[in-house]
C-alpha atoms as a PDB file:
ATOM      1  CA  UNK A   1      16.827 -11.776   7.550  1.00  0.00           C
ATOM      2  CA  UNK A   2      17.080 -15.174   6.175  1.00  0.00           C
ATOM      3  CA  UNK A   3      15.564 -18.617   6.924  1.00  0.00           C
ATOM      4  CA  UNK A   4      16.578 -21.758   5.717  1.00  0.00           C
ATOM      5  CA  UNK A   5      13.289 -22.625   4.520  1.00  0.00           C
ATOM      6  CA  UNK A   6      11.391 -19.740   3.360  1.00  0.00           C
ATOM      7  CA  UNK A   7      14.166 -17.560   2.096  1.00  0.00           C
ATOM      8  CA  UNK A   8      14.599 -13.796   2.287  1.00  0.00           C
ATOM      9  CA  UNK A   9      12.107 -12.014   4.442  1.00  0.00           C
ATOM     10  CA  UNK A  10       9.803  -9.754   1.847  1.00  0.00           C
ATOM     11  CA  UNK A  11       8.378  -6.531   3.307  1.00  0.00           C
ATOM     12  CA  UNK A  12       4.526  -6.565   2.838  1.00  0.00           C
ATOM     13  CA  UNK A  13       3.376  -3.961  -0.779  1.00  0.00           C
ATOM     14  CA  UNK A  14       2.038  -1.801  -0.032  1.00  0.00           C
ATOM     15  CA  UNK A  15      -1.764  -0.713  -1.615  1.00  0.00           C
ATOM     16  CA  UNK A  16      -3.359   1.907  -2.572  1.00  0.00           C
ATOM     17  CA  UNK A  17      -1.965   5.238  -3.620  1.00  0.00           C
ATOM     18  CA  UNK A  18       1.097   3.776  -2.046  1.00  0.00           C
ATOM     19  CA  UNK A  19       1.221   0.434  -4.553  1.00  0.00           C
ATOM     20  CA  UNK A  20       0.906   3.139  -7.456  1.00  0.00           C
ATOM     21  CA  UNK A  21       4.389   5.255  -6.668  1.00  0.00           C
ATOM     22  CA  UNK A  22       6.194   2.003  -5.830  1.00  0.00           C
ATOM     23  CA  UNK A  23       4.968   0.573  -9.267  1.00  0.00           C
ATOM     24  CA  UNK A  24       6.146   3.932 -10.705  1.00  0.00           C
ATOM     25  CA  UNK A  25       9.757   3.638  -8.569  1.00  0.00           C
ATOM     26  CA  UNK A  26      10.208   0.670 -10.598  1.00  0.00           C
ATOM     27  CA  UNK A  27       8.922   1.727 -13.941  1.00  0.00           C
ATOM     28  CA  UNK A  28      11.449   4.791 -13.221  1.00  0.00           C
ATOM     29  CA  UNK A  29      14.498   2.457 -12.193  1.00  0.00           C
ATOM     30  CA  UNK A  30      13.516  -0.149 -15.207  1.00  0.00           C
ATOM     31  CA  UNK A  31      13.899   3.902 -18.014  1.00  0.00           C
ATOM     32  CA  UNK A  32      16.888   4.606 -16.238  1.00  0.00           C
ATOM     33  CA  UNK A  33      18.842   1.166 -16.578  1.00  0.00           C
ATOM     34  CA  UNK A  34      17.870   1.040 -20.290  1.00  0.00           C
ATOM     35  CA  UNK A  35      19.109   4.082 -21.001  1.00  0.00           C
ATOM     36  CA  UNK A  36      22.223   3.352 -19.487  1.00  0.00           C
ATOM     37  CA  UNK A  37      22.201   0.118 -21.069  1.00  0.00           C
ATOM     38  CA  UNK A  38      21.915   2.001 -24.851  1.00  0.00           C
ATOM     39  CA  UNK A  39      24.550   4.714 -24.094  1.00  0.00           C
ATOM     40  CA  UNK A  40      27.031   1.654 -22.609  1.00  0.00           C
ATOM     41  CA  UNK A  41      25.972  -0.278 -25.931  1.00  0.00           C
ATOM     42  CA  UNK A  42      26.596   3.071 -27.655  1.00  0.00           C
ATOM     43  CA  UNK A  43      30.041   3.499 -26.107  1.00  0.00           C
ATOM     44  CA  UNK A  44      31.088  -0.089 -26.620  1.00  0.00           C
ATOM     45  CA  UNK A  45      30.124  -0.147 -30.478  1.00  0.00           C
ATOM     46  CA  UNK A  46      31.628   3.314 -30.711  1.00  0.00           C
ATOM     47  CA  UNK A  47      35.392   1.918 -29.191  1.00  0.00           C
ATOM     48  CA  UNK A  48      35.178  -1.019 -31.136  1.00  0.00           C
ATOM     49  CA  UNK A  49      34.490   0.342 -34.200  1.00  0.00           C
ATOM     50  CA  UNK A  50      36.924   3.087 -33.904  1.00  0.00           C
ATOM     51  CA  UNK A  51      39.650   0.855 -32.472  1.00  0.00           C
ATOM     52  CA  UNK A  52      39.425  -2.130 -34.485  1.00  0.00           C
ATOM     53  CA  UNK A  53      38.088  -1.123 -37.582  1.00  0.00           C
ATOM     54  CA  UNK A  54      39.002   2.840 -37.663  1.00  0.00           C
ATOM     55  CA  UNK A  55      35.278   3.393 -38.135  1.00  0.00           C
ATOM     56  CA  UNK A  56      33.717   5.352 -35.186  1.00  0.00           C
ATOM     57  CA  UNK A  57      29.820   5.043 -34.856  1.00  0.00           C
ATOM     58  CA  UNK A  58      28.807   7.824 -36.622  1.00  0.00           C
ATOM     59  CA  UNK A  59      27.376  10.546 -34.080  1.00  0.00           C
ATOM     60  CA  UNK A  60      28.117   8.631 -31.396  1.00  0.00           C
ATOM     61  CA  UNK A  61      28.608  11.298 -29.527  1.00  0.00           C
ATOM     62  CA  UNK A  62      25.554  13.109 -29.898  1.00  0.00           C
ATOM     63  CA  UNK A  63      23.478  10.180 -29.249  1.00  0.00           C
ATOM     64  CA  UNK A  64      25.518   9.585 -25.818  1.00  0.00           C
ATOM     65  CA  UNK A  65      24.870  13.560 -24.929  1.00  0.00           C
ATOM     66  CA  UNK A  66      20.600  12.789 -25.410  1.00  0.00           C
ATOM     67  CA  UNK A  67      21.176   9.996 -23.216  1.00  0.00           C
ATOM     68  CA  UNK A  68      23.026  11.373 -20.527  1.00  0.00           C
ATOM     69  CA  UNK A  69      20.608  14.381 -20.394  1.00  0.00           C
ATOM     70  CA  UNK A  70      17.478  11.773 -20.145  1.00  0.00           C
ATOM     71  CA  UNK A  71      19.220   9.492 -17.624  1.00  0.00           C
ATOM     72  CA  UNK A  72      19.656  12.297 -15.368  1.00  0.00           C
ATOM     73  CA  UNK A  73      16.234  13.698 -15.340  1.00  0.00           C
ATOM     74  CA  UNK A  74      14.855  10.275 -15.532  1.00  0.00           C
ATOM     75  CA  UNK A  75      16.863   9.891 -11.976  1.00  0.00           C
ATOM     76  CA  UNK A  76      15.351  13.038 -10.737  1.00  0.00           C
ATOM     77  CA  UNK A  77      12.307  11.532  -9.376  1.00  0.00           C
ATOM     78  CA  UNK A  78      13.745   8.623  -8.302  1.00  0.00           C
ATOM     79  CA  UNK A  79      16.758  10.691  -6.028  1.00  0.00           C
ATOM     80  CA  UNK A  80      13.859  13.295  -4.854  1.00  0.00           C
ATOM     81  CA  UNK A  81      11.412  10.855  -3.711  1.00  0.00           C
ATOM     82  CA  UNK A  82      14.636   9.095  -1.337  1.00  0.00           C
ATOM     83  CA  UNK A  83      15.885  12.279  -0.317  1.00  0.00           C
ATOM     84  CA  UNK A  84      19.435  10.991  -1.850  1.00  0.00           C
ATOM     85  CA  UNK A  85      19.995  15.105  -2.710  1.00  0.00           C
ATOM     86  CA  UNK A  86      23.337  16.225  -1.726  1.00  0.00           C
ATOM     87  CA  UNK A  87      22.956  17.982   1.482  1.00  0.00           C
ATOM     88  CA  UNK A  88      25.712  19.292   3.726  1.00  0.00           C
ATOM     89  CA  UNK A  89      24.972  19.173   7.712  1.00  0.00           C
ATOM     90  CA  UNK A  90      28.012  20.809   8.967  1.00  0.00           C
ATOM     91  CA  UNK A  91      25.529  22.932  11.205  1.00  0.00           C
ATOM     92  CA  UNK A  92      22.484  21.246  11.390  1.00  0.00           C
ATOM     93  CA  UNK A  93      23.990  17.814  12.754  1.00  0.00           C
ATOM     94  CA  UNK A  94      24.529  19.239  16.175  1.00  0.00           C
ATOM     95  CA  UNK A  95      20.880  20.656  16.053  1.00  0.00           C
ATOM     96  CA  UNK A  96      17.996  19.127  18.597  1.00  0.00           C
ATOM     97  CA  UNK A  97      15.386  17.148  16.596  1.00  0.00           C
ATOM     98  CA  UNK A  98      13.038  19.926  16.245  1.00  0.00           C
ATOM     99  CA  UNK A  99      15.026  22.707  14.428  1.00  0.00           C
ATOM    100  CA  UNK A 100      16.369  19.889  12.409  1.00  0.00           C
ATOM    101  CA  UNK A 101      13.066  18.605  11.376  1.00  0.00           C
ATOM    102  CA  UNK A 102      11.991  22.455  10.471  1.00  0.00           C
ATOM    103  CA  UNK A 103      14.965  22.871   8.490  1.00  0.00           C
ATOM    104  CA  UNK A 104      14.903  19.857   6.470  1.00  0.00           C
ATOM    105  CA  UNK A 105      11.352  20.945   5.550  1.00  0.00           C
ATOM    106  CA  UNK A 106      12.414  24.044   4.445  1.00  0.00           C
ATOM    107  CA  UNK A 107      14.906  22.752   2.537  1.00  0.00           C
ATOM    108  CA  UNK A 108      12.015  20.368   0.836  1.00  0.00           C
ATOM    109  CA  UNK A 109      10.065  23.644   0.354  1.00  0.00           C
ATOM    110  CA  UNK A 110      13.175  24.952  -1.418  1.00  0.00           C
ATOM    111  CA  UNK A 111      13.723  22.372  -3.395  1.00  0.00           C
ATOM    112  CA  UNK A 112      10.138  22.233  -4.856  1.00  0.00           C
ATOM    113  CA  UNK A 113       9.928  25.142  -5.782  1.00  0.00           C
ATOM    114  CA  UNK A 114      13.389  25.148  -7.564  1.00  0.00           C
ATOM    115  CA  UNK A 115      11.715  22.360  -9.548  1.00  0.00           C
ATOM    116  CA  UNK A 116       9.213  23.611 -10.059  1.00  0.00           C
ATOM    117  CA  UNK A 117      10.238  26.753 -11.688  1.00  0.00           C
ATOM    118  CA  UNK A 118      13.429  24.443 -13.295  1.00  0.00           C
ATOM    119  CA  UNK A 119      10.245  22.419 -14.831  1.00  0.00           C
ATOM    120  CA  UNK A 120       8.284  25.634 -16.200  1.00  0.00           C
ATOM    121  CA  UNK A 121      11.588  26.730 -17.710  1.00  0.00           C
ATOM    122  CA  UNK A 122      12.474  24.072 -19.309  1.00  0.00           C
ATOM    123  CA  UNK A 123       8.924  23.582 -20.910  1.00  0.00           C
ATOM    124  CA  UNK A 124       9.339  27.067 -22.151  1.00  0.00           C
ATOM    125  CA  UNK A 125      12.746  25.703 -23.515  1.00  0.00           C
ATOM    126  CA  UNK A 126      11.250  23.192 -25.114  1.00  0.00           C
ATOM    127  CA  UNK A 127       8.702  24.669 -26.156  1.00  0.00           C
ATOM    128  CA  UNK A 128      10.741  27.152 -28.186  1.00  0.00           C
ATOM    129  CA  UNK A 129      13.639  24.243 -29.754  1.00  0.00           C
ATOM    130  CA  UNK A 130      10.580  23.162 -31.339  1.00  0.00           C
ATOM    131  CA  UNK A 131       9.177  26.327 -32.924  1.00  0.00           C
ATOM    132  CA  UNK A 132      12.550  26.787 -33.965  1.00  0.00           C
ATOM    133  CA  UNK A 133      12.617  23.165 -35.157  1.00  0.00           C
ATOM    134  CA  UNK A 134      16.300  22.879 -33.448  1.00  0.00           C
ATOM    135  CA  UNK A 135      18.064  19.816 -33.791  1.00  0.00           C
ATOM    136  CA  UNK A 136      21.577  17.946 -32.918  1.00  0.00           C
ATOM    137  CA  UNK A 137      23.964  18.949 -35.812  1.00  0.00           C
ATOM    138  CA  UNK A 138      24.648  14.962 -37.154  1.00  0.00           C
ATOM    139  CA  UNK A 139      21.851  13.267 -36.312  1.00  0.00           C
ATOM    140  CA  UNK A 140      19.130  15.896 -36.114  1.00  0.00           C
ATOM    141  CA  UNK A 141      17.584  14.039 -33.161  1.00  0.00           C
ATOM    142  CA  UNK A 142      14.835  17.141 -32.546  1.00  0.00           C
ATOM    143  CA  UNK A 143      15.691  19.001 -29.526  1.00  0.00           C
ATOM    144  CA  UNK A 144      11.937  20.422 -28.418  1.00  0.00           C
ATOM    145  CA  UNK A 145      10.981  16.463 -27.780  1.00  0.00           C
ATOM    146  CA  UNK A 146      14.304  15.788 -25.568  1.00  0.00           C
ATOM    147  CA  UNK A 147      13.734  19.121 -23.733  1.00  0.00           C
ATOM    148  CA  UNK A 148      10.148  18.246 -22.877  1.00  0.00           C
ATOM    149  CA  UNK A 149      10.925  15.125 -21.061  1.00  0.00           C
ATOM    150  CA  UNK A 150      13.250  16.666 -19.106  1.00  0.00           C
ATOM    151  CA  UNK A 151      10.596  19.810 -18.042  1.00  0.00           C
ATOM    152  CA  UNK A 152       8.286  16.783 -17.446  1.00  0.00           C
ATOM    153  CA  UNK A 153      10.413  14.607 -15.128  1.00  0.00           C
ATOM    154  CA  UNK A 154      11.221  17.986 -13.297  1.00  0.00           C
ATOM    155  CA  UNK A 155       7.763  18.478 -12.993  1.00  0.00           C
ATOM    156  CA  UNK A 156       7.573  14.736 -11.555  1.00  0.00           C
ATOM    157  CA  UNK A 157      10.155  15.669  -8.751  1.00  0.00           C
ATOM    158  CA  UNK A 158       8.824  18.816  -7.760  1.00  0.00           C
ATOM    159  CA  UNK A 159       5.834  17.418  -7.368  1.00  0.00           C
ATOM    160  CA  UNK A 160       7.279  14.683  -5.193  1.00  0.00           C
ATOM    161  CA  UNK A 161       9.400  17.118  -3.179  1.00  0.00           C
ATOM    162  CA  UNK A 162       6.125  18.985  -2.747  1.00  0.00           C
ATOM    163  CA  UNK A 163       4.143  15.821  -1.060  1.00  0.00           C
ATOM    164  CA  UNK A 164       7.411  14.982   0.862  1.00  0.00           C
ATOM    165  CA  UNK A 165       7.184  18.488   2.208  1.00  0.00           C
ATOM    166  CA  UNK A 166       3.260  17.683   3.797  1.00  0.00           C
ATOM    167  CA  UNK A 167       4.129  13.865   4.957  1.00  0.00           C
ATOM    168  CA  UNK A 168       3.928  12.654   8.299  1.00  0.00           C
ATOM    169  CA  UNK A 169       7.173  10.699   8.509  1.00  0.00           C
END
């Protein structure tokens, strides 16, 4: 809704525990559009150089896999705590409220724990690229460190699909 005076009508922030996930939302948005910002800037120096000059960014493409791995668990959070998770609701459309509302619990409860034991995995993962001191082949960007952030931002969204489960809506 707009006036002609005072502009765009601004929901009221919220406070408390509340003001802390929204600030977090953001923070979360903010990581994900850098990274996408570096692998775009990555890409574009990477065409250019190859195109124009017949020099390619060297391991261009390893850097781009890193990023792509981060920007998707960075997003993992973000799509869990909007419930933006592909769902399919052939069935459950023609449901009554109730069973519907049950269900899409469940499903919460599913996907919690999914994350969660995704996120213990992939600490365990991590855990072992760096006892093995495993690396990308060009660049040697350390795998163990890459691996934990992902295990970590799992461990972010199954946490949120695990409040989302227990809140009133």
């Amino acid at each position: 809704m707009t006036d002609a005076t005072s502009g765009p009508a601004k929901r009221p922030e919220p406070d408390g525990p509340g003001r802390a996930v929204a600030i977090a939302g953001r923070v979360l948005h903010v990581l994900a559009a850098l990274i996408l910002l570096a692998m775009m800037l990555v890409t574009f120096v990477d065409v250019i150089g190859r195109y124009l000059f017949n020099a390619p960014l060297p391991g261009a493409f390893e850097l781009t896999e890193v990023l792509l791995a981060l920007v998707i668990f960075v997003g993992l959070p973000i799509v869990t705590a909007r419930r933006d998770h592909v769902t399919v609701d052939l069935v459950t459309a023609r449901l009554p409220r109730l069973p519907r509302a049950v269900l899409a619990r469940l499903a919460l409860a599913a996907t919690a724990v999914m994350l969660a034991i995704l996120a213990w995995r992939l600490g365990i993962s991590a855990r072992d690229f760096s006892a093995y001191g495993d690396a990308t082949v060009y660049l040697g960007i350390p795998l163990g460190p890459v691996a934990g952030v992902m295990a970590g931002f799992t461990g972010i969204s199954a946490l949120v699909a695990f409040v989302l489960v227990f809140r009133r809506d």
